[in-house]
Protein backbone atom coordinates (compact mmCIF):
# COMPACT_ATOMS: atom_id res chain seq x y z
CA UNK A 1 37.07 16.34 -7.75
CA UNK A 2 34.01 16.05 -5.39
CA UNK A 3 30.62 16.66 -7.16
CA UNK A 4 27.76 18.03 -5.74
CA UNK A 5 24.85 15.66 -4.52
CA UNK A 6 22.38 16.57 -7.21
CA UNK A 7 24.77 16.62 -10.48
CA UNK A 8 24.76 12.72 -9.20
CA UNK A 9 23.62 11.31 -12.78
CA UNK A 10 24.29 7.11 -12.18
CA UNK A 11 21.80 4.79 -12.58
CA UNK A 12 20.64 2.11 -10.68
CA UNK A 13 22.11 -1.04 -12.59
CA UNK A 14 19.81 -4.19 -12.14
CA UNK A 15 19.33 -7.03 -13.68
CA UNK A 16 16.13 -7.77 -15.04
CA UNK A 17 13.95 -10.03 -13.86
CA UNK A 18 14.50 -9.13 -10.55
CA UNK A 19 13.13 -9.29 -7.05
CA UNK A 20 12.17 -6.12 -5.57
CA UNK A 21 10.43 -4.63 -2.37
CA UNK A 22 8.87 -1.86 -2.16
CA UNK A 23 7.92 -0.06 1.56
CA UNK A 24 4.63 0.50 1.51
CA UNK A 25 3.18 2.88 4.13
CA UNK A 26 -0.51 2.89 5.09
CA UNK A 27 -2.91 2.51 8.48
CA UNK A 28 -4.37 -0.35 8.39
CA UNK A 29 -2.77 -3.66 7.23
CA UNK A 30 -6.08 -5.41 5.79
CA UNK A 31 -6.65 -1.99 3.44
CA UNK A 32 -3.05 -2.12 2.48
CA UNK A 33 -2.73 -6.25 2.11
CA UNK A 34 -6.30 -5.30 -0.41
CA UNK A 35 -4.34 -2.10 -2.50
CA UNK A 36 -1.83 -4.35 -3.24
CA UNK A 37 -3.61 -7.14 -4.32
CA UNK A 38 -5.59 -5.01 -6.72
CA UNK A 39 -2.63 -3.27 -8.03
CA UNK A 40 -0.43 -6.74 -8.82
CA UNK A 41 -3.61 -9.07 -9.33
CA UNK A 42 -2.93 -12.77 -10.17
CA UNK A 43 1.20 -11.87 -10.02
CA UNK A 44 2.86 -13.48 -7.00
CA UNK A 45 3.89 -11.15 -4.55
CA UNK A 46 4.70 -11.16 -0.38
CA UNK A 47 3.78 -8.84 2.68
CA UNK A 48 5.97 -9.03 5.61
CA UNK A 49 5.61 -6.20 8.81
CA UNK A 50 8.57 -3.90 9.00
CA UNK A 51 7.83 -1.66 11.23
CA UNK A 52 4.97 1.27 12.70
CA UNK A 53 5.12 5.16 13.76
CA UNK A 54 5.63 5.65 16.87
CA UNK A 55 2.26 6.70 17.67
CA UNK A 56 1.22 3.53 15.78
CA UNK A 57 -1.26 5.12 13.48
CA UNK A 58 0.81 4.11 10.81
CA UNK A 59 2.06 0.67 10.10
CA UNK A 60 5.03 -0.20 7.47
CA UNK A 61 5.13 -3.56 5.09
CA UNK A 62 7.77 -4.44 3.05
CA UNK A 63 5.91 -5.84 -0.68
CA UNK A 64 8.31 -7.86 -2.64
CA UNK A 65 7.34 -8.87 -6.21
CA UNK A 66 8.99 -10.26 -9.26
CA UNK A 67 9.52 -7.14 -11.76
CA UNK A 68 10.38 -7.75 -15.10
CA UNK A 69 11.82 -4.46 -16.54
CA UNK A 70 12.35 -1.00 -14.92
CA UNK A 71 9.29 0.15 -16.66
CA UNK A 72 7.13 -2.15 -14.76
CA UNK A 73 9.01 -1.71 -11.85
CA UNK A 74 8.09 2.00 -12.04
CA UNK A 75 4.29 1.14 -13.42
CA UNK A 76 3.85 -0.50 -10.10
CA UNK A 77 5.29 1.99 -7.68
CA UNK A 78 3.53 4.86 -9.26
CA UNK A 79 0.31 2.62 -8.48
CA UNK A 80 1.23 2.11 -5.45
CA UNK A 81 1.99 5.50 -4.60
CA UNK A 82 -1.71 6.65 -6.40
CA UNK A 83 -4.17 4.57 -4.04
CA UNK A 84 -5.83 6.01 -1.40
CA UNK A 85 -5.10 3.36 1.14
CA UNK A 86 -1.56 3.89 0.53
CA UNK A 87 0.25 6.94 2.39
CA UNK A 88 3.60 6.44 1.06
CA UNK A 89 5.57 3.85 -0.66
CA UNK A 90 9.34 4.13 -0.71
């Protein structure tokens, strides 16, 4: 039996600690590179391009980190998501 898209209850499985990147979404690299620094202070993490709009007024960056648990995993995106400099994170 096929079940609709949103009765879909499985859960990511992961385990912990893990790497994990997060697509962060923003317009200009510096302000993002500075977001992410102040979210994550002294814990390692990496920036690499991934890709920009097509108009180029927004840039993408692919943040990977070391989480240690889904609730900091969470903690961080929802931070990420929150500052200004940030337009989206996926």
């Amino acid at each position: 039996m096929n079940r609709p898209i949103d009765d879909f209850e499985e859960k990511l499985q992961l385990e912990y600690p893990c790497a994990w990147v997060y697509k962060v979404i923003g317009i200009r690299q510096v302000s993002i590179e500075n977001a992410v620094s102040e979210i994550l202070g002294e814990k390692p993490w990496s920036m690499s391009f991934s890709n920009q709009s097509r108009t180029r007024k927004y840039l993408a960056f692919n943040v990977e980190v070391v989480v240690a648990n889904e609730q900091e995993r969470n903690t961080i995106f929802r931070a990420l998501k929150a500052h200004a400099e940030i337009k989206m994170v996926l």
